[in-house]
Protein backbone atom coordinates (compact mmCIF):
# COMPACT_ATOMS: atom_id res chain seq x y z
CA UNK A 1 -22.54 67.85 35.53
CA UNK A 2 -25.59 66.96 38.07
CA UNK A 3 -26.91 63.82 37.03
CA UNK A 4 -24.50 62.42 34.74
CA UNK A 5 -23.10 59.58 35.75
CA UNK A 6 -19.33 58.73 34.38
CA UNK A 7 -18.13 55.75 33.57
CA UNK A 8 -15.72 54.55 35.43
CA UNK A 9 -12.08 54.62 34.12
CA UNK A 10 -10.79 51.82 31.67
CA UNK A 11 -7.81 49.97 32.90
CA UNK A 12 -5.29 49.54 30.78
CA UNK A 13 -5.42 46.39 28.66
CA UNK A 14 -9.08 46.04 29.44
CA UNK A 15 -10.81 44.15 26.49
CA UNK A 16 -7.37 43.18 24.99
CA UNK A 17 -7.86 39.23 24.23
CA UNK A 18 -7.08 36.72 27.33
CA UNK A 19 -3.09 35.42 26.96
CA UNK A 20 -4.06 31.99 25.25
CA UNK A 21 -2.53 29.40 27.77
CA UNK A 22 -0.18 27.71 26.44
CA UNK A 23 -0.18 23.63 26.82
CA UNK A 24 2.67 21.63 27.58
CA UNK A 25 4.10 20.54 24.04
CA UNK A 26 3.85 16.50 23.85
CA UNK A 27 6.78 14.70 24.91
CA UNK A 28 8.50 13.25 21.22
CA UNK A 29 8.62 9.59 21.06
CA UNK A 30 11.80 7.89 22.53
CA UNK A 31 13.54 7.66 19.29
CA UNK A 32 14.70 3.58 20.50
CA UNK A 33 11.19 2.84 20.23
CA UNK A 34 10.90 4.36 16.40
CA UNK A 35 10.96 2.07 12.96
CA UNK A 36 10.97 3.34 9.84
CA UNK A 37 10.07 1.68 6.43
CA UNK A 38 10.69 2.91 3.30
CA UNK A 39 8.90 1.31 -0.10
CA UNK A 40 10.80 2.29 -3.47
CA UNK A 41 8.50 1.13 -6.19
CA UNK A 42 7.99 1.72 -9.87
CA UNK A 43 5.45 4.73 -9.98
CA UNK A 44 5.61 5.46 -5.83
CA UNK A 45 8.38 6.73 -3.19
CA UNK A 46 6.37 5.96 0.33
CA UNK A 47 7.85 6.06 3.99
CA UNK A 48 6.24 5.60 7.28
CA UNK A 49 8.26 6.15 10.88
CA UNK A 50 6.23 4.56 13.71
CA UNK A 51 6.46 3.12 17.13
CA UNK A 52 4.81 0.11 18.31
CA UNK A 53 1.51 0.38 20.19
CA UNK A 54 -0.08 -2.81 21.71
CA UNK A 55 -0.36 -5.06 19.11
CA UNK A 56 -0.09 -2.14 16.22
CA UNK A 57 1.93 0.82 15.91
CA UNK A 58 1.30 4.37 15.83
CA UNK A 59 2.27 6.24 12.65
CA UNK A 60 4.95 8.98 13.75
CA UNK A 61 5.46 10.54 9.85
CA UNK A 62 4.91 9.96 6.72
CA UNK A 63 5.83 10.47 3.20
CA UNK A 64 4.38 9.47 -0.32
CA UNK A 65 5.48 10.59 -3.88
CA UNK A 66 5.02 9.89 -7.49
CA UNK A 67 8.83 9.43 -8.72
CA UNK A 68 8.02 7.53 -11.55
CA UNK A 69 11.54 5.68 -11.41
CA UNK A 70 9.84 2.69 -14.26
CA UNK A 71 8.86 5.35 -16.77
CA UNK A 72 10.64 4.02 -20.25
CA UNK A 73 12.26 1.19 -18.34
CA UNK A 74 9.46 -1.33 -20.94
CA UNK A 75 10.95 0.15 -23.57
CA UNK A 76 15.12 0.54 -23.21
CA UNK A 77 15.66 -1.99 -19.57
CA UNK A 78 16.97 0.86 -17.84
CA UNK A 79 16.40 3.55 -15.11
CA UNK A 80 16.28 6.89 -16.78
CA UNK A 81 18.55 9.85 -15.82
CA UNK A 82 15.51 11.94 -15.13
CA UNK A 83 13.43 9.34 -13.43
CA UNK A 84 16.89 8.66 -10.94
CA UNK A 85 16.89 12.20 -10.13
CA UNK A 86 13.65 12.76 -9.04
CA UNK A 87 13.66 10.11 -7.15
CA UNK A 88 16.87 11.07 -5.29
CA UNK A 89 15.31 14.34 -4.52
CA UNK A 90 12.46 12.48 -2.87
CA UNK A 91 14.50 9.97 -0.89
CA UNK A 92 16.71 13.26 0.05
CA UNK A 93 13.37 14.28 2.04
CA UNK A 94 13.19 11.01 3.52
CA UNK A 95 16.77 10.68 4.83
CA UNK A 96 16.01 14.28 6.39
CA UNK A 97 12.81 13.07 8.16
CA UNK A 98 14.88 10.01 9.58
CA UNK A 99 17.63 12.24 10.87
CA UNK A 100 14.98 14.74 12.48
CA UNK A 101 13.47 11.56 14.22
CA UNK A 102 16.96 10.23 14.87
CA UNK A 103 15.20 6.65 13.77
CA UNK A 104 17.79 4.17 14.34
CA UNK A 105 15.86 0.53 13.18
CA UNK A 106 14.68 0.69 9.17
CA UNK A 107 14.57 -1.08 6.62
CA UNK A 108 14.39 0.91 3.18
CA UNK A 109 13.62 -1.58 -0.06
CA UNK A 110 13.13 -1.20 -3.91
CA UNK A 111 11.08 -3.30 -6.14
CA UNK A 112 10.35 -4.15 -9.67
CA UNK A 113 11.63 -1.47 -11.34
CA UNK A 114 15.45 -1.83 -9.91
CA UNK A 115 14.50 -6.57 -9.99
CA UNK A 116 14.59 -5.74 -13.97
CA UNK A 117 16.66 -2.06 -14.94
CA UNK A 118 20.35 -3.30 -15.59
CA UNK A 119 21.27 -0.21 -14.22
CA UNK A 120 20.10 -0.99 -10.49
CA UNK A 121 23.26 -1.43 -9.00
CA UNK A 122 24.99 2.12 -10.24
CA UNK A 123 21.60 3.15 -8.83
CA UNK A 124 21.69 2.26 -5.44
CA UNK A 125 25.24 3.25 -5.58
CA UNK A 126 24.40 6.76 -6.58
CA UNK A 127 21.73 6.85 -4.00
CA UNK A 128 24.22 6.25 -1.32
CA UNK A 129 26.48 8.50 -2.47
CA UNK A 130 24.10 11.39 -2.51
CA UNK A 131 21.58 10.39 0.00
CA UNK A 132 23.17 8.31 2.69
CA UNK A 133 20.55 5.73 2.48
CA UNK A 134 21.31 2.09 1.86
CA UNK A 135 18.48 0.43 -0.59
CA UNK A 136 18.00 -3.41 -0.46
CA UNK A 137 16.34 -4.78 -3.44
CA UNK A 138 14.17 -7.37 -2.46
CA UNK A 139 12.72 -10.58 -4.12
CA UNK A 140 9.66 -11.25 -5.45
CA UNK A 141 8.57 -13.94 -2.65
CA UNK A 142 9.40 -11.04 0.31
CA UNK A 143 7.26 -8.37 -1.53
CA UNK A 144 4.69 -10.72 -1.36
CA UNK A 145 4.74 -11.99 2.22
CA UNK A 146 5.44 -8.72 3.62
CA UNK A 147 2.35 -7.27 1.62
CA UNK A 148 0.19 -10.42 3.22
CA UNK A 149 1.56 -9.53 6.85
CA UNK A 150 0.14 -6.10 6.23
CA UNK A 151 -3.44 -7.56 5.46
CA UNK A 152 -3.43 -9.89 9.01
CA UNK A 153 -5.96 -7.06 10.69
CA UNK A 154 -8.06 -7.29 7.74
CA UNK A 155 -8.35 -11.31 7.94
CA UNK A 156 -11.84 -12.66 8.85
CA UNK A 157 -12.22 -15.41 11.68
CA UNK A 158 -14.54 -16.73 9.42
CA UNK A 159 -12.22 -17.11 6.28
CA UNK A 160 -10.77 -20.63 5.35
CA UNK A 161 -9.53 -19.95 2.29
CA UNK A 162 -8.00 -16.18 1.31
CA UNK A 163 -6.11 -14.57 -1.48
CA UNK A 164 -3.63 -11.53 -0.84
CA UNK A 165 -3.67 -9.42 -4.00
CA UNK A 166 -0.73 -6.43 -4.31
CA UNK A 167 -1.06 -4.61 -6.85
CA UNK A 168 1.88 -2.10 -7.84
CA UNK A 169 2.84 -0.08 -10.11
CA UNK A 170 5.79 -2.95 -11.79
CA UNK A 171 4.37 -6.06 -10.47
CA UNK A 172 1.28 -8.28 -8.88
CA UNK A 173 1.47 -10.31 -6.25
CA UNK A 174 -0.80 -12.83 -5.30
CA UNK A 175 -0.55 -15.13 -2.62
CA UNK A 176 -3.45 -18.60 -1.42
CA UNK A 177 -3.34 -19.47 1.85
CA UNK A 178 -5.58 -22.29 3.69
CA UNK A 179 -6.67 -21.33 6.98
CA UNK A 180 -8.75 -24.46 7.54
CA UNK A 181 -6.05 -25.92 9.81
CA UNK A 182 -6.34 -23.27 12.28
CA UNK A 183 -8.36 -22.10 15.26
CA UNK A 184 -10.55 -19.35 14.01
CA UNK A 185 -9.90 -16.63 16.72
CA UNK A 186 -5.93 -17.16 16.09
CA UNK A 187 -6.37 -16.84 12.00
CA UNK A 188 -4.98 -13.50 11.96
CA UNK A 189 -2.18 -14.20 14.05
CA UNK A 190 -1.39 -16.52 11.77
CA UNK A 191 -1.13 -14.89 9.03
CA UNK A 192 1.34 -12.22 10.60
CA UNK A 193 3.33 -15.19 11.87
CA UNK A 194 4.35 -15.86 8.32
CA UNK A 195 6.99 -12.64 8.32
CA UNK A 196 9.61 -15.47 8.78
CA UNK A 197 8.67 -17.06 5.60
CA UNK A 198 6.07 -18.79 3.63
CA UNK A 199 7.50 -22.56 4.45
CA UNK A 200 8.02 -21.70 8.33
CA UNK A 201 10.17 -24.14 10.66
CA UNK A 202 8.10 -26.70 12.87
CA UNK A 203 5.77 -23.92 15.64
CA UNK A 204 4.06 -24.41 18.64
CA UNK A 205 1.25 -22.06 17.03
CA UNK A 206 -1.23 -23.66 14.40
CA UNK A 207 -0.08 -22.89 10.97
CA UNK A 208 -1.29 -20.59 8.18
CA UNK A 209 -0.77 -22.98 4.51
CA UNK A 210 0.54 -21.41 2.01
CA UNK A 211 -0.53 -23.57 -0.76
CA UNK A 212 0.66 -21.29 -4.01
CA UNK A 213 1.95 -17.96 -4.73
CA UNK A 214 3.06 -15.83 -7.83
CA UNK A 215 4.44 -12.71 -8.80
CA UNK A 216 3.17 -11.08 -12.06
CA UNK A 217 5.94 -8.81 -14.03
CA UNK A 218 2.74 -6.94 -14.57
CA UNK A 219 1.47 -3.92 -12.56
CA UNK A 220 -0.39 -0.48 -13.30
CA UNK A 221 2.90 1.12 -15.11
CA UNK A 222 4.10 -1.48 -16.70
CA UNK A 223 0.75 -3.31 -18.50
CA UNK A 224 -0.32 0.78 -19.44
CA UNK A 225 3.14 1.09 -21.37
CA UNK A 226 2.56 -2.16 -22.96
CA UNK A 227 -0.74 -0.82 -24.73
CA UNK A 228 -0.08 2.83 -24.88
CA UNK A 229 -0.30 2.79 -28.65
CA UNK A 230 -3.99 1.37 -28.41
CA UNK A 231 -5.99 4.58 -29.01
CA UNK A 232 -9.42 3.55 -28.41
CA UNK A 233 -10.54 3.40 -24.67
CA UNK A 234 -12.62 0.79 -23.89
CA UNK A 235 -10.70 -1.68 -26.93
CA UNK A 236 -7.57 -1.00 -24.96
CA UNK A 237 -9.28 -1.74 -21.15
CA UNK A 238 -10.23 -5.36 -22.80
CA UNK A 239 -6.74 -5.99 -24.07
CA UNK A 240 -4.90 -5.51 -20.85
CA UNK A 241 -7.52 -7.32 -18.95
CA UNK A 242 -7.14 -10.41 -20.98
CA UNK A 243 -3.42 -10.05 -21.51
CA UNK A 244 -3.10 -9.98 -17.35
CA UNK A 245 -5.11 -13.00 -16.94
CA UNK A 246 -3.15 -15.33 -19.70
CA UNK A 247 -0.40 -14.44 -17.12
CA UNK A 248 -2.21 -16.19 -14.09
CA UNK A 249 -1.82 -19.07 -15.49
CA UNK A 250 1.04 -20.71 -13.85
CA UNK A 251 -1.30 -19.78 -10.41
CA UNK A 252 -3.42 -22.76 -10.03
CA UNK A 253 -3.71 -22.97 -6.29
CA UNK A 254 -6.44 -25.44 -6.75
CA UNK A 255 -6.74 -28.46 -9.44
CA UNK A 256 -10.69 -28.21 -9.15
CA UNK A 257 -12.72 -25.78 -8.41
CA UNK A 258 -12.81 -24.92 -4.39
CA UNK A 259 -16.03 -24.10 -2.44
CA UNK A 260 -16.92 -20.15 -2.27
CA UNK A 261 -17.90 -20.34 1.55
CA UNK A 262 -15.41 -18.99 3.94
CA UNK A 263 -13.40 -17.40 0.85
CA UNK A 264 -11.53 -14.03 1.56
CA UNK A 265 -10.05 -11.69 -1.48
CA UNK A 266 -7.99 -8.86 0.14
CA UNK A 267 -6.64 -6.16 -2.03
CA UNK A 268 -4.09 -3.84 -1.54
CA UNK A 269 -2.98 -0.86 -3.61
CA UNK A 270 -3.93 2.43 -5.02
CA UNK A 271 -6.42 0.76 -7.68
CA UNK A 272 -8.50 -0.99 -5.05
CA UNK A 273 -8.83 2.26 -2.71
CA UNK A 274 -9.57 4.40 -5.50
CA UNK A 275 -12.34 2.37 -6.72
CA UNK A 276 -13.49 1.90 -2.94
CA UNK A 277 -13.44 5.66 -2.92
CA UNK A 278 -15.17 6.37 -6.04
CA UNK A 279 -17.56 3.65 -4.81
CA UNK A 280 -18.37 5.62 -1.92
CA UNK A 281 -18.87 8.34 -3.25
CA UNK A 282 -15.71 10.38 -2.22
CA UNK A 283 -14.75 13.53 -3.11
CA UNK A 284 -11.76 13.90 -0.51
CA UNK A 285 -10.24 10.65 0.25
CA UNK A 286 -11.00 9.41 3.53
CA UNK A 287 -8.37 6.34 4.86
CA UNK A 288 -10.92 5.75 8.08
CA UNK A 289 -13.86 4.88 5.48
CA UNK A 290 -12.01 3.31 2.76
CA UNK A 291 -9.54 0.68 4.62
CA UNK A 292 -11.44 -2.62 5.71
CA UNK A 293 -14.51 -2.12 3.55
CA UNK A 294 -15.79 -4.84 1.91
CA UNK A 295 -16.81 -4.92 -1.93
CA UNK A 296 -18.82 -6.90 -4.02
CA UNK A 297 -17.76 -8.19 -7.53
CA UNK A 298 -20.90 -6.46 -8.44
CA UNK A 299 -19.92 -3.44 -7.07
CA UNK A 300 -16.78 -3.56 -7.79
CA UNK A 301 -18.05 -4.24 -12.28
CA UNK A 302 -20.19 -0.79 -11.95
CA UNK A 303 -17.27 1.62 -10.83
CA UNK A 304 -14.95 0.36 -13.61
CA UNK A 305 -17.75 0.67 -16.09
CA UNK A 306 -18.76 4.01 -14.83
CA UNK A 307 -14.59 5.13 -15.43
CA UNK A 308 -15.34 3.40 -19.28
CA UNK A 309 -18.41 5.63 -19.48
CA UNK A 310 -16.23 9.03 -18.55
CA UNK A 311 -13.76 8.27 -20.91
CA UNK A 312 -9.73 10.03 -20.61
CA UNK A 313 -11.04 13.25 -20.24
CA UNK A 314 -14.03 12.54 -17.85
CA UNK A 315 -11.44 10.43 -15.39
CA UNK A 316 -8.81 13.30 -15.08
CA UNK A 317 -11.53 15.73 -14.16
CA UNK A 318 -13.44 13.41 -11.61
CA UNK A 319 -12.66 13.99 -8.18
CA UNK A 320 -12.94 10.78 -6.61
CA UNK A 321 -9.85 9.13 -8.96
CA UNK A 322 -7.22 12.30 -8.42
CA UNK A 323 -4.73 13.50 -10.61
CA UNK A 324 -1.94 11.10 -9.37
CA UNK A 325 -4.41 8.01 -10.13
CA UNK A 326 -6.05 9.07 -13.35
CA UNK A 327 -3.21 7.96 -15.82
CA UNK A 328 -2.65 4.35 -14.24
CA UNK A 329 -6.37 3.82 -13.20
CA UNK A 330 -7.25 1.88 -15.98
CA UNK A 331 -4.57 -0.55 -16.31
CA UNK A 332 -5.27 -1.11 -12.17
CA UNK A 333 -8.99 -1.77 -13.26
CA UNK A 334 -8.02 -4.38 -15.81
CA UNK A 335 -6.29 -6.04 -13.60
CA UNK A 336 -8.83 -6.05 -11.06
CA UNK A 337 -11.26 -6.94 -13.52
CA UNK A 338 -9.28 -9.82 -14.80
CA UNK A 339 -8.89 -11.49 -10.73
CA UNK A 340 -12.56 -10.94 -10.15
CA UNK A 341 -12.95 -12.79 -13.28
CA UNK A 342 -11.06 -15.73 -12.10
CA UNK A 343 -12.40 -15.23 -8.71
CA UNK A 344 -15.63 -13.83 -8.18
CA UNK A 345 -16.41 -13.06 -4.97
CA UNK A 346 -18.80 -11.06 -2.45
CA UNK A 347 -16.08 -10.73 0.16
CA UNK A 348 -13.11 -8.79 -1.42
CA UNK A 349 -11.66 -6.41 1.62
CA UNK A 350 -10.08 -3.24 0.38
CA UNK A 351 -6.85 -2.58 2.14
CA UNK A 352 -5.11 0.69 2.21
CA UNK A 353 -2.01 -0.68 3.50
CA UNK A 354 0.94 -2.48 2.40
CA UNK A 355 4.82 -3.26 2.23
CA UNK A 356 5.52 -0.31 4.25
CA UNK A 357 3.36 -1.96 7.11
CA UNK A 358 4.73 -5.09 6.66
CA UNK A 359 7.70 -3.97 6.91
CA UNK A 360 6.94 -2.34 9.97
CA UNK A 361 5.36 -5.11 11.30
CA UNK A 362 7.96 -7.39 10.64
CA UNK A 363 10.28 -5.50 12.04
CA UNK A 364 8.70 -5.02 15.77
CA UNK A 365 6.97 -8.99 15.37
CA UNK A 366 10.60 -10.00 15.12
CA UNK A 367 11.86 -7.66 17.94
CA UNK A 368 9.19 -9.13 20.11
CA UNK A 369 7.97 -5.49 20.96
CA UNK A 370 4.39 -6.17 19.77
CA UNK A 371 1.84 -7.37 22.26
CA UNK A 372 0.42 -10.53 22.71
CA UNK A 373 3.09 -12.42 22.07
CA UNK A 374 5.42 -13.82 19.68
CA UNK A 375 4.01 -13.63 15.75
């Protein structure tokens, strides 16, 4: 028809969606350069696989899972069937995460729970048998220098005197160290210089004191079980508090009573991120804000009464504590309560980190693939 103008033809395909280009899939990490650390405790199965990065690592994969491998081990000294079997299944997931990576250096350990079930050895046993995976069970003094490695980023230049607190779901570690002795720029350093040991051999490198350490049978599975039949809230929060601090006594790192300035607390476990968490205001848990921030006793006092105020009920609906925390947040309070008590302080550090990264780190430190030198 005159006038009309047709469009012109559509070519096949036209307004289809552009063929996404396609980028080059990463190159895998050299599986030489990979470590893997695996932390068997008594509420927690946690892995990490990572390769060394400067003077840190990179995390490659992870895993984390409530096993619950203590639960009735207060009341009969054993590991329970069912408790064993879950946590085989999880360590199943972690041997098939170390095969996929082909990770050739580890180091997988168990804690408190298998230091005190009688049954530990036919344990470890079955989890060969069934997983593969060799478990070391380590002492008391290792879970507590490894957990102090972990903290070294965390350390202050400014800190003379600092206290590494771990708490876990079996046991507490604490560990004093004077810094006063060394240059404040290498402070850090020398903290992670103590993965060789707490009494190291004569160094070239100024020295990190370790002037007392103790491990508490107590942590946040093991104190809740011991007041479980304590029905009323806040009565119960008081007990545990005071019952964990008669247990500090033998830790008397100081005769007299030491000078605040240039003190350091660091804490490390679920207890201390959740309240950082909660403190902030978190409703999705956030590592980036949480790790390295720095709490005030005062601070610190309002979260734990704001948990009293909710009550059971209010705590497992509240966002900021989870479902995995809720039942042993309490317990983790008291104990937190009952330090803070000993030790007040305006400079506690909130670490979320741990054995697993001292493990790491002690690992790669003593294969001299971490820069800057020898730790």
């Amino acid at each position: 028809m005159e006038g009309v103008i047709m469009a012109p033809k559509r070519r096949r395909g036209a307004g289809a969606f552009p063929k996404p280009v396609e980028s080059p899939a990463p190159n895998p990490p050299d599986s030489a350069e990979l470590y893997a650390a695996l932390d068997l405790g008594t509420n927690s199965c946690r892995m990490l696989i990572a390769q060394p990065k400067g003077s840190q690592f990179h995390v490659v994969d992870s895993f984390s899972k409530s096993v619950q491998l203590g639960a009735g081990l207060e009341s009969t000294g054993r590991l329970s069937r069912a408790s064993m079997g879950r946590t085989v299944q999880a360590l199943r997931i972690c041997q098939q995460k170390l095969k996929r990576h082909k990770v050739r250096r580890m180091r997988l350990v168990a804690t408190e729970a298998c230091r005190r079930a009688k049954n530990a050895r036919d344990f470890i046993r079955q989890v060969r048998r069934e997983t593969g995976l060799q478990l070391e069970i380590i002492q008391p003094e290792e879970e507590a220098r490894l957990a102090v490695i972990s903290c070294a980023p965390l350390v202050s230049t400014k800190t003379e005197q600092l206290l590494v607190v771990d708490i876990g779901g079996g046991s507490t570690e604490l560990v004093w160290i004077d810094l006063t002795a060394v240059p404040k720029r290498d402070r850090p350093r020398a903290i992670m210089r103590l993965h060789s040991g707490f009494h190291t051999a004569d160094s070239p490198f100024p020295a990190a004191k370790v002037v007392d350490w103790i491990s508490v049978p107590l942590g946040v599975a093991t104190l809740r079980d011991q007041f479980q039949d304590v029905e009323d809230d806040a009565a119960r929060f008081a007990l545990m508090s005071w019952f964990f601090e008669e247990n500090l006594a033998e830790f008397a790192p100081y005769a007299n009573e030491q000078a605040r300035e240039g003190f350091q607390i660091v804490g490390t476990s679920g207890t201390v991120t959740t309240v950082a968490a909660s403190h902030l205001g978190l409703k999705r848990y956030d590592r980036t804000k949480v790790d390295g921030l720095r709490m005030t006793s005062d601070q610190i006092d309002k979260v734990i009464h704001g948990y009293l105020e909710l009550g059971p009920k209010g705590r497992r609906n509240d966002p900021r504590i989870g479902q995995d925390r809720q039942a042993l947040i309490m317990s983790g309070s008291a104990i937190l309560q009952a330090l803070l008590r000993c030790w007040p302080t305006d400079r506690l550090s909130v670490a979320d980190r741990g054995l697993r990264e001292g493990l790491l780190y002690a690992q790669m430190s003593a294969d001299g693939v971490l820069e800057d030198g020898p730790f």
